[in-house]
N, C-alpha and C. Protein backbone atom coordinates (compact mmCIF):
# COMPACT_ATOMS: atom_id res chain seq x y z
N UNK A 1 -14.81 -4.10 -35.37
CA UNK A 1 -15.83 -3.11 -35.09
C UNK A 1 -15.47 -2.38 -33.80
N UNK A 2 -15.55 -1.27 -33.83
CA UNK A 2 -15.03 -0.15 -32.75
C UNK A 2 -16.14 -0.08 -31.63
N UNK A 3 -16.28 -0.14 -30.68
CA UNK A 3 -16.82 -0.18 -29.46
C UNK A 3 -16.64 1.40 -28.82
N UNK A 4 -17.63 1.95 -27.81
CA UNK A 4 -17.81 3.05 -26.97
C UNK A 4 -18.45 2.69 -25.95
N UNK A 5 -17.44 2.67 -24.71
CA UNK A 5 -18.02 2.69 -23.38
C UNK A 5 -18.20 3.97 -22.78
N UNK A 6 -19.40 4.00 -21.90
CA UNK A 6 -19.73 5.62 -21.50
C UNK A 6 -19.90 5.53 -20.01
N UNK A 7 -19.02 6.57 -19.05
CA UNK A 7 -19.73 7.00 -18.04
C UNK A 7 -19.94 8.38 -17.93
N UNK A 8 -20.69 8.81 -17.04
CA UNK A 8 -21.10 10.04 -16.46
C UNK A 8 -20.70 10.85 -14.92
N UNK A 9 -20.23 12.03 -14.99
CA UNK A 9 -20.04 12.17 -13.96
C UNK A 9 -20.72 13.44 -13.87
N UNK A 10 -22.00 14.23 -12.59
CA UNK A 10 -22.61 14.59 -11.98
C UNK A 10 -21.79 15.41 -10.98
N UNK A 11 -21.51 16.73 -10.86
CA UNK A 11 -20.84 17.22 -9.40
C UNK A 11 -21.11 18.81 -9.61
N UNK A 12 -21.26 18.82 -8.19
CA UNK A 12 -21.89 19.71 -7.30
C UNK A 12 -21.23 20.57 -6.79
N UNK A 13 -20.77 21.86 -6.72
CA UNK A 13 -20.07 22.47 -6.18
C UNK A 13 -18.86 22.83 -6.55
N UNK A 14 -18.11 23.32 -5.32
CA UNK A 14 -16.17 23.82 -5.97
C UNK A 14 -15.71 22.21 -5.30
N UNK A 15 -14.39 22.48 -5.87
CA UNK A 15 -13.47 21.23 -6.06
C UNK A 15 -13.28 20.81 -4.46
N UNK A 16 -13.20 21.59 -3.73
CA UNK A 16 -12.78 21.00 -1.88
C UNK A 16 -13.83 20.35 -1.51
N UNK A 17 -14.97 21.01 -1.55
CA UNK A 17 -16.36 20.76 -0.60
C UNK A 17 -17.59 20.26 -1.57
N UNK A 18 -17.54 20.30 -2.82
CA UNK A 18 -18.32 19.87 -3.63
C UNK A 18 -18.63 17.72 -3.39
N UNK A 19 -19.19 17.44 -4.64
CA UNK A 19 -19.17 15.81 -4.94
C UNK A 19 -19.99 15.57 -5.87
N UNK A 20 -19.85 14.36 -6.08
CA UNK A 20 -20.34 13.78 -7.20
C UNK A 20 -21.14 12.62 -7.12
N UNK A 21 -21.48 11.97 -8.08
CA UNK A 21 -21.59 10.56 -8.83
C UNK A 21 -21.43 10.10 -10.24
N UNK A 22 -20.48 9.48 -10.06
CA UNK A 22 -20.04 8.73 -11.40
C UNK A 22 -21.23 7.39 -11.93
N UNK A 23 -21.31 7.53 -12.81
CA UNK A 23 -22.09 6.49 -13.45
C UNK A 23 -22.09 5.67 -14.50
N UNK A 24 -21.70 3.89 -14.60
CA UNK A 24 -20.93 3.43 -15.34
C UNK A 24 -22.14 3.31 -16.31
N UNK A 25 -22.84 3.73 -17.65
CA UNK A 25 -23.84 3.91 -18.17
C UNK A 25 -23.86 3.24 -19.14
N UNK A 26 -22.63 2.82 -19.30
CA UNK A 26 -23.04 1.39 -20.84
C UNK A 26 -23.32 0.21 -20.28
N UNK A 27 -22.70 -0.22 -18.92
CA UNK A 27 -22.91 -1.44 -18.32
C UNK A 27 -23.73 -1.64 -17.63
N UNK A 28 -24.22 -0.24 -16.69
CA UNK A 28 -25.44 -0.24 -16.27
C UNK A 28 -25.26 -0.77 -14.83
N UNK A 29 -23.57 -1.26 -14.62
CA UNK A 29 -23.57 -1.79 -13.34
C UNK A 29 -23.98 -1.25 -12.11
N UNK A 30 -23.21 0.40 -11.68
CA UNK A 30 -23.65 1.19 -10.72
C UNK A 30 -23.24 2.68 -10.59
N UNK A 31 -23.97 3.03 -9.74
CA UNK A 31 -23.28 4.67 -9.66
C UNK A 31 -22.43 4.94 -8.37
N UNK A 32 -21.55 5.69 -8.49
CA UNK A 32 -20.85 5.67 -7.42
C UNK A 32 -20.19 7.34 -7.06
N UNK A 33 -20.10 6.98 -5.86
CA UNK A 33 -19.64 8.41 -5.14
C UNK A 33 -18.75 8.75 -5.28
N UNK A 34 -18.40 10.21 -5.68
CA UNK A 34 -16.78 10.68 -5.76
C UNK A 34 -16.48 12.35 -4.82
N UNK A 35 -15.73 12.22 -4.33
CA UNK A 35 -15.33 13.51 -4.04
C UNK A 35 -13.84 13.73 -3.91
N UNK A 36 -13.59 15.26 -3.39
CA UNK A 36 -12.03 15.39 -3.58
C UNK A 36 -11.75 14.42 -2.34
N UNK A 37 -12.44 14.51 -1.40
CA UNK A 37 -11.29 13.99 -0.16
C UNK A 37 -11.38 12.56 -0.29
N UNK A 38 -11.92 11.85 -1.04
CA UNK A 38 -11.90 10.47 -1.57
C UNK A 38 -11.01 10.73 -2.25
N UNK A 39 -10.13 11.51 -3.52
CA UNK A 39 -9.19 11.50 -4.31
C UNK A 39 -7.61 11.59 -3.48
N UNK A 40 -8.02 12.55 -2.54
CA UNK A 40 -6.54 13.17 -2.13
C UNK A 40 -6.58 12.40 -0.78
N UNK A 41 -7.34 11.87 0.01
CA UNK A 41 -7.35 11.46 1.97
C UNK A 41 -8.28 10.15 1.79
N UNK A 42 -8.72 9.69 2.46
CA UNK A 42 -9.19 8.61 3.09
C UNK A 42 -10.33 7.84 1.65
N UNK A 43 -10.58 7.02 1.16
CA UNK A 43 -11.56 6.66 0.56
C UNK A 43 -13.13 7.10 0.86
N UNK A 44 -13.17 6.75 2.32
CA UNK A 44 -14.55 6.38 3.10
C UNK A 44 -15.38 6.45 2.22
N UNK A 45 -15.75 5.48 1.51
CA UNK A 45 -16.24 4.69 1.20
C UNK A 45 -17.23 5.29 -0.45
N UNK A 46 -16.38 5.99 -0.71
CA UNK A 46 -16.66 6.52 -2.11
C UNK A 46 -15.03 7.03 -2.96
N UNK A 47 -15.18 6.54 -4.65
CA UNK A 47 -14.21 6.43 -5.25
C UNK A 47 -13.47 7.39 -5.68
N UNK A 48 -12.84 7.36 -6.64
CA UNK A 48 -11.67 8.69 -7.48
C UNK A 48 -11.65 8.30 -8.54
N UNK A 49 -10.77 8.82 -9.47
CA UNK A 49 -10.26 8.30 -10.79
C UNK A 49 -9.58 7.70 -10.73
N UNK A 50 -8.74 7.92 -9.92
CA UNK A 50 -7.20 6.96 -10.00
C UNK A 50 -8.00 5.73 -9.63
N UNK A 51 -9.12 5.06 -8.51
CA UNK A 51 -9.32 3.74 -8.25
C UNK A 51 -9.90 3.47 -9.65
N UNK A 52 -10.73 4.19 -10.27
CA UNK A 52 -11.58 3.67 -11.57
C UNK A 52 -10.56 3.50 -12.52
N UNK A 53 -8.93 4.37 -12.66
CA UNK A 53 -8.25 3.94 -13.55
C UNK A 53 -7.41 2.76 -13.38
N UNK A 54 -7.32 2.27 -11.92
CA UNK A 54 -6.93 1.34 -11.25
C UNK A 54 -7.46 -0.03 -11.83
N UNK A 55 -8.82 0.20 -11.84
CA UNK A 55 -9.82 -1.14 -12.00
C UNK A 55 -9.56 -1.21 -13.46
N UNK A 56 -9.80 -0.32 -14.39
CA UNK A 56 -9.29 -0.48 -16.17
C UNK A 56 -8.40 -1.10 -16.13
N UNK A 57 -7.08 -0.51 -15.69
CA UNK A 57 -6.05 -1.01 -16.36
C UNK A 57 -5.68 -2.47 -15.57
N UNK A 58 -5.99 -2.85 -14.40
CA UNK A 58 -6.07 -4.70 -14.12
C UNK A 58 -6.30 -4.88 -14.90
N UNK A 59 -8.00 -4.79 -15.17
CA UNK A 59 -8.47 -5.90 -16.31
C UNK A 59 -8.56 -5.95 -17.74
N UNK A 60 -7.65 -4.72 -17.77
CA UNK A 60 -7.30 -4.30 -19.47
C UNK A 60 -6.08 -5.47 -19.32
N UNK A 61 -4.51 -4.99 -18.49
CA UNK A 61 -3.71 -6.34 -18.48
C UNK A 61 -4.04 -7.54 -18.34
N UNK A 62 -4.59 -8.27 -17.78
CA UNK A 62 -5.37 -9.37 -17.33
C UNK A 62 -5.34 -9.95 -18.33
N UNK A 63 -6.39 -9.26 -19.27
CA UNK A 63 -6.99 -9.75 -20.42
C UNK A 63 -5.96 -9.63 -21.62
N UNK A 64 -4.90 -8.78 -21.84
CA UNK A 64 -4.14 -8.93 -22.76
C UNK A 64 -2.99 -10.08 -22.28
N UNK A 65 -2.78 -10.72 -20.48
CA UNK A 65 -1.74 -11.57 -20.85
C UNK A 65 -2.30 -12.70 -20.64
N UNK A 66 -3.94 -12.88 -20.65
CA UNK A 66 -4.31 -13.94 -20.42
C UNK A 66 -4.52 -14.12 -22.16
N UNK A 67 -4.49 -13.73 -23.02
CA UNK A 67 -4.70 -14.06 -24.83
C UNK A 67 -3.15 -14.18 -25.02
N UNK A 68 -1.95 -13.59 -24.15
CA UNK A 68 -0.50 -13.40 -25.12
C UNK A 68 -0.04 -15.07 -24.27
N UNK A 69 -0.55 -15.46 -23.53
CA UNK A 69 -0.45 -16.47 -22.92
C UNK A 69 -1.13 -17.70 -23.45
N UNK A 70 -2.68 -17.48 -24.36
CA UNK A 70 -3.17 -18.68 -24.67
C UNK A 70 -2.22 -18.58 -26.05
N UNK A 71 -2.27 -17.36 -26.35
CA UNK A 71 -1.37 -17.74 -28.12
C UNK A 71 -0.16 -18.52 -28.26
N UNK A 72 0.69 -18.55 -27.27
CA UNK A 72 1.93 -19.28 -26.73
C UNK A 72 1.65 -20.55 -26.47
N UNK A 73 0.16 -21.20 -26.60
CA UNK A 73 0.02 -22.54 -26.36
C UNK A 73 0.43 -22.94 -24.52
N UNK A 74 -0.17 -21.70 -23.96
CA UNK A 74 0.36 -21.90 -22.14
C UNK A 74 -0.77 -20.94 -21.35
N UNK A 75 -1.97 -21.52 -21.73
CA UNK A 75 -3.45 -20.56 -21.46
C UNK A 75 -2.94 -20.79 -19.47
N UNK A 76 -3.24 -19.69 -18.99
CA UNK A 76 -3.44 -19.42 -17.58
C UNK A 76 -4.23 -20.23 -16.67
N UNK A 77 -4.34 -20.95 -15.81
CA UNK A 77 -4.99 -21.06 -15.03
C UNK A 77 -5.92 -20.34 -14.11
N UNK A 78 -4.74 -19.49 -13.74
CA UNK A 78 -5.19 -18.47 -12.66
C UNK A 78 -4.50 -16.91 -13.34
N UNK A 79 -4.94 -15.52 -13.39
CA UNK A 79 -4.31 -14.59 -12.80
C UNK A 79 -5.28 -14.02 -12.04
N UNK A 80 -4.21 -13.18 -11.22
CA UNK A 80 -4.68 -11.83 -10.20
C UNK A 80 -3.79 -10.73 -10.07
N UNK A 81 -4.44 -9.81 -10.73
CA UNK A 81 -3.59 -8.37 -11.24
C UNK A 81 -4.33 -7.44 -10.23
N UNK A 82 -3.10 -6.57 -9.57
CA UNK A 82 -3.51 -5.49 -8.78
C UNK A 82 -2.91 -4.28 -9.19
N UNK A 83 -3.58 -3.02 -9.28
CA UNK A 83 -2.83 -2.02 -10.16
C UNK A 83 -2.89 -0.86 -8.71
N UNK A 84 -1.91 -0.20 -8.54
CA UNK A 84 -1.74 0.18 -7.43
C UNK A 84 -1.56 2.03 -7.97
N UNK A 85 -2.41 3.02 -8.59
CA UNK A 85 -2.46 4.05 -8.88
C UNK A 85 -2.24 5.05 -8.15
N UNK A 86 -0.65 6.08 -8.12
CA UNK A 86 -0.65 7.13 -7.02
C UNK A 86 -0.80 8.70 -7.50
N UNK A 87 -2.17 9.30 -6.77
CA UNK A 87 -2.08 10.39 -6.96
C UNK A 87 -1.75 11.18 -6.41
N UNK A 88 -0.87 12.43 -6.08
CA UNK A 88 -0.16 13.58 -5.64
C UNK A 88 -1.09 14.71 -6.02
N UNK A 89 -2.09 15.33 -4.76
CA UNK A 89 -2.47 16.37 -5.30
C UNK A 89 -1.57 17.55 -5.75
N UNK A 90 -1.89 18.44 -6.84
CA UNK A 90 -0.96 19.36 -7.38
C UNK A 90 0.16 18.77 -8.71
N UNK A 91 0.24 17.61 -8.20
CA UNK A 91 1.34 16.97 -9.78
C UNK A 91 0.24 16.02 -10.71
N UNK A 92 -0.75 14.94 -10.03
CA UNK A 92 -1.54 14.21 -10.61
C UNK A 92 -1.05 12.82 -10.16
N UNK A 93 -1.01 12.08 -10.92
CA UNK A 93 -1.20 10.52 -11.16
C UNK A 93 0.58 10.28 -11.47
N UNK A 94 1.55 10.14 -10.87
CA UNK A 94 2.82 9.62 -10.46
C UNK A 94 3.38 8.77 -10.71
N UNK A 95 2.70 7.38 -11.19
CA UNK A 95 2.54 6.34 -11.32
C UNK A 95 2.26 5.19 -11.24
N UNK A 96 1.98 4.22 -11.55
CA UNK A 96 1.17 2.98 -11.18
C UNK A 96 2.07 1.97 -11.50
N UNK A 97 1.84 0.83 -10.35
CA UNK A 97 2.15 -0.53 -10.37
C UNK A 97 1.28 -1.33 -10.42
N UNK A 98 1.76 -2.41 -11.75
CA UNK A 98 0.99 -3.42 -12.10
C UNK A 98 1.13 -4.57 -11.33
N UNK A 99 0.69 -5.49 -10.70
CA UNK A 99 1.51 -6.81 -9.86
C UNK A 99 0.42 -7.95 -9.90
N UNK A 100 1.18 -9.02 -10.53
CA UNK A 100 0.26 -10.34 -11.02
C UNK A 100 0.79 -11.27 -10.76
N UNK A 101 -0.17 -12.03 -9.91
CA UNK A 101 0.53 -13.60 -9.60
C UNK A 101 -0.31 -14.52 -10.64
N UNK A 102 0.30 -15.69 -10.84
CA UNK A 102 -0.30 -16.15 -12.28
C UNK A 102 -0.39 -17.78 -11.72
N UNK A 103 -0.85 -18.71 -12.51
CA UNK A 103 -0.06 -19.61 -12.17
C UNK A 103 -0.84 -20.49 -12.99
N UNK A 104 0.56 -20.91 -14.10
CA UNK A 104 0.15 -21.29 -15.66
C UNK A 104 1.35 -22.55 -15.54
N UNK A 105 0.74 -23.27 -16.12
CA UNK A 105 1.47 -25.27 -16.21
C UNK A 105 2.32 -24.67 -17.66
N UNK A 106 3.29 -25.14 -17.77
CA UNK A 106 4.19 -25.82 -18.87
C UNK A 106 4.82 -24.43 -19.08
N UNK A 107 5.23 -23.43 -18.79
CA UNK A 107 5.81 -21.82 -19.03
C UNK A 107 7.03 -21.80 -17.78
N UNK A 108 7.94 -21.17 -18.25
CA UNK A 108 9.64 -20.68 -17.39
C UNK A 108 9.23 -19.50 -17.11
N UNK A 109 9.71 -18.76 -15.85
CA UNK A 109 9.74 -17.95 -14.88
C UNK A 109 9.76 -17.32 -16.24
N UNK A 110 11.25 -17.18 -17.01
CA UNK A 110 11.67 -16.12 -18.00
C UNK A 110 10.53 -15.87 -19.13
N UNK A 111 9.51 -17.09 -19.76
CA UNK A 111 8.72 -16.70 -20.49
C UNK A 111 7.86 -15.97 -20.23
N UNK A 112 7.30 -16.04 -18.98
CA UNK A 112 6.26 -15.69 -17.99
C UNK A 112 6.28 -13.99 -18.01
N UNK A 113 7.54 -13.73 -17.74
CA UNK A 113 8.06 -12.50 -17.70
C UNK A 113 8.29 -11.57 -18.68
N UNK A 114 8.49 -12.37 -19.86
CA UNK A 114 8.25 -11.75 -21.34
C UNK A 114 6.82 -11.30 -21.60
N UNK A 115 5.86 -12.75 -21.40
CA UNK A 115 4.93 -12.59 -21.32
C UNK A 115 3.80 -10.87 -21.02
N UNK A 116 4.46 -11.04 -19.50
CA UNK A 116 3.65 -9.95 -19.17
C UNK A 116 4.19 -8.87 -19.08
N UNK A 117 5.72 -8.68 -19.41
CA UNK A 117 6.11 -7.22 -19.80
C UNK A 117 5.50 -7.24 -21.33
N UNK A 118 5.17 -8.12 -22.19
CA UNK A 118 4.67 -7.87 -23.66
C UNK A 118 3.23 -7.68 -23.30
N UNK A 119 1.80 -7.89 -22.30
CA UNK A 119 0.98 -7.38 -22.04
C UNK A 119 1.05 -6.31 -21.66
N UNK A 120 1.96 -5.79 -20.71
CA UNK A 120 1.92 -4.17 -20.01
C UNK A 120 1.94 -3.45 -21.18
N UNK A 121 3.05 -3.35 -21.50
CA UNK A 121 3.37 -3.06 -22.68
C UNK A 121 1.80 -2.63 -24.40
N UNK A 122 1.67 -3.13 -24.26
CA UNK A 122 0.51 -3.69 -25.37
C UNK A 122 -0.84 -3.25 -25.12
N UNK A 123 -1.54 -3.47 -23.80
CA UNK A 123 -2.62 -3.23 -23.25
C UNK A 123 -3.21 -2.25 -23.44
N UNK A 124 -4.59 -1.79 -24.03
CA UNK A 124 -4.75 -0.87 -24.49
C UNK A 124 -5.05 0.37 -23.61
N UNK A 125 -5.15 -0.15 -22.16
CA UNK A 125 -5.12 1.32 -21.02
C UNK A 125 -3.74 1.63 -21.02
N UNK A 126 -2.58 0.48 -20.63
CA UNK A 126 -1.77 0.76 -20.86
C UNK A 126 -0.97 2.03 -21.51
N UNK A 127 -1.17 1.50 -23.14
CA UNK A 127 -0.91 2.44 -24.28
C UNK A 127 -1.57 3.87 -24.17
N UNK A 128 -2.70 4.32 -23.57
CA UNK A 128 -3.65 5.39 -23.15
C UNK A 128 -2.88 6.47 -21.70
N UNK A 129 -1.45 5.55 -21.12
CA UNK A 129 -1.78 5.87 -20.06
C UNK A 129 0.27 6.14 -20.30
N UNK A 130 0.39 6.33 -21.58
CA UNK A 130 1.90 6.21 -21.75
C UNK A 130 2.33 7.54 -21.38
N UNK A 131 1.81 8.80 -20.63
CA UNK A 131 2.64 9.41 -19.88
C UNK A 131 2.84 9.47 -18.53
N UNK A 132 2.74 8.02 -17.90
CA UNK A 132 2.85 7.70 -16.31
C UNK A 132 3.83 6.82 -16.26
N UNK A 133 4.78 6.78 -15.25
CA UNK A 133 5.08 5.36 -15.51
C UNK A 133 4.62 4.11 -14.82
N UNK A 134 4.85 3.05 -15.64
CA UNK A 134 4.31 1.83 -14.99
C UNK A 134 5.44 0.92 -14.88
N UNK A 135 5.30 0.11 -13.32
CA UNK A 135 6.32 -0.57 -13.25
C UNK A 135 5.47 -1.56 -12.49
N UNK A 136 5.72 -3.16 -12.85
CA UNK A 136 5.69 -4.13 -13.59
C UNK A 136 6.27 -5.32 -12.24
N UNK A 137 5.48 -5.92 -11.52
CA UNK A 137 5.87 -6.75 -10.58
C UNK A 137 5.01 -8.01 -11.31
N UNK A 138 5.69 -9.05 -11.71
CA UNK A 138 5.15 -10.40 -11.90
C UNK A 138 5.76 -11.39 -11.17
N UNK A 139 4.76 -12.50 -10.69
CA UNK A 139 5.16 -13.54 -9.98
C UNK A 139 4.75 -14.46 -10.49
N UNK A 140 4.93 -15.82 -11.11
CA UNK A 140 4.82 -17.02 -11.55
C UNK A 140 4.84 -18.29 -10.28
N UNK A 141 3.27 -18.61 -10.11
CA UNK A 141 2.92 -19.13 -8.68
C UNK A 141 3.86 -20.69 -9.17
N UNK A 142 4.53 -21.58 -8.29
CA UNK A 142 4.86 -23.08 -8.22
C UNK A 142 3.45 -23.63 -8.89
């Protein structure tokens, strides 16, 4: 069964001096601030797309190598995926790094690594996001 998540975004003005609020509306979690100079300069303390596409695609990978991992009979203990999204005003979104430390009993560095190049790979932001590139730091904790 096919699923639809919805947010909203609200903005005010031209693109320099204007702003917004984004609103995550299926989850209901929160609304949040956006403007350009949050996209292109400093955060202070309101978001962009690139952080919101940031936060997807962690826990889109996450979740695809924490299932390509239980199917292998070598379920995870731990991960922690950080997706590191760069935007260039004037070109866009440049590319993103995925980077996950894991740390799963009975699995080889080399499976580990199959593993989560076959999540990057697979993930359905991932697949959404196949004209950026993504490059792929995994670490397999002792």
């Amino acid at each position: 069964m096919a699923t639809t998540r919805t947010a909203t975004t609200q903005w005010k003005g031209p693109l320099i001096h204007g702003s917004g609020t984004v609103s995550l509306d299926t989850s209901g979690v929160g609304t949040f601030d956006v403007t350009w100079a949050s996209r292109s300069e400093e955060a202070n303390g309101k978001t962009s797309p690139e952080e919101l596409i940031a936060a997807a695609h962690s826990s889109c990978f996450s979740m695809a190598l924490s299932h390509g991992l239980a199917q292998a009979g070598t379920p995870p203990q731990s991960l922690e995926t950080k997706a590191d999204v760069t935007f260039q005003p004037g070109e866009g979104i440049t590319g993103i790094v995925l980077s996950v430390r894991a740390q799963v009993e009975g699995i080889s560095a080399e499976d580990f690594q199959t593993a989560a190049e076959t999540a990057k790979a697979n993930c359905p932001v991932s697949k959404a996001l196949t004209g950026t590139t993504i490059t792929l730091n995994a670490e397999l904790l002792g």
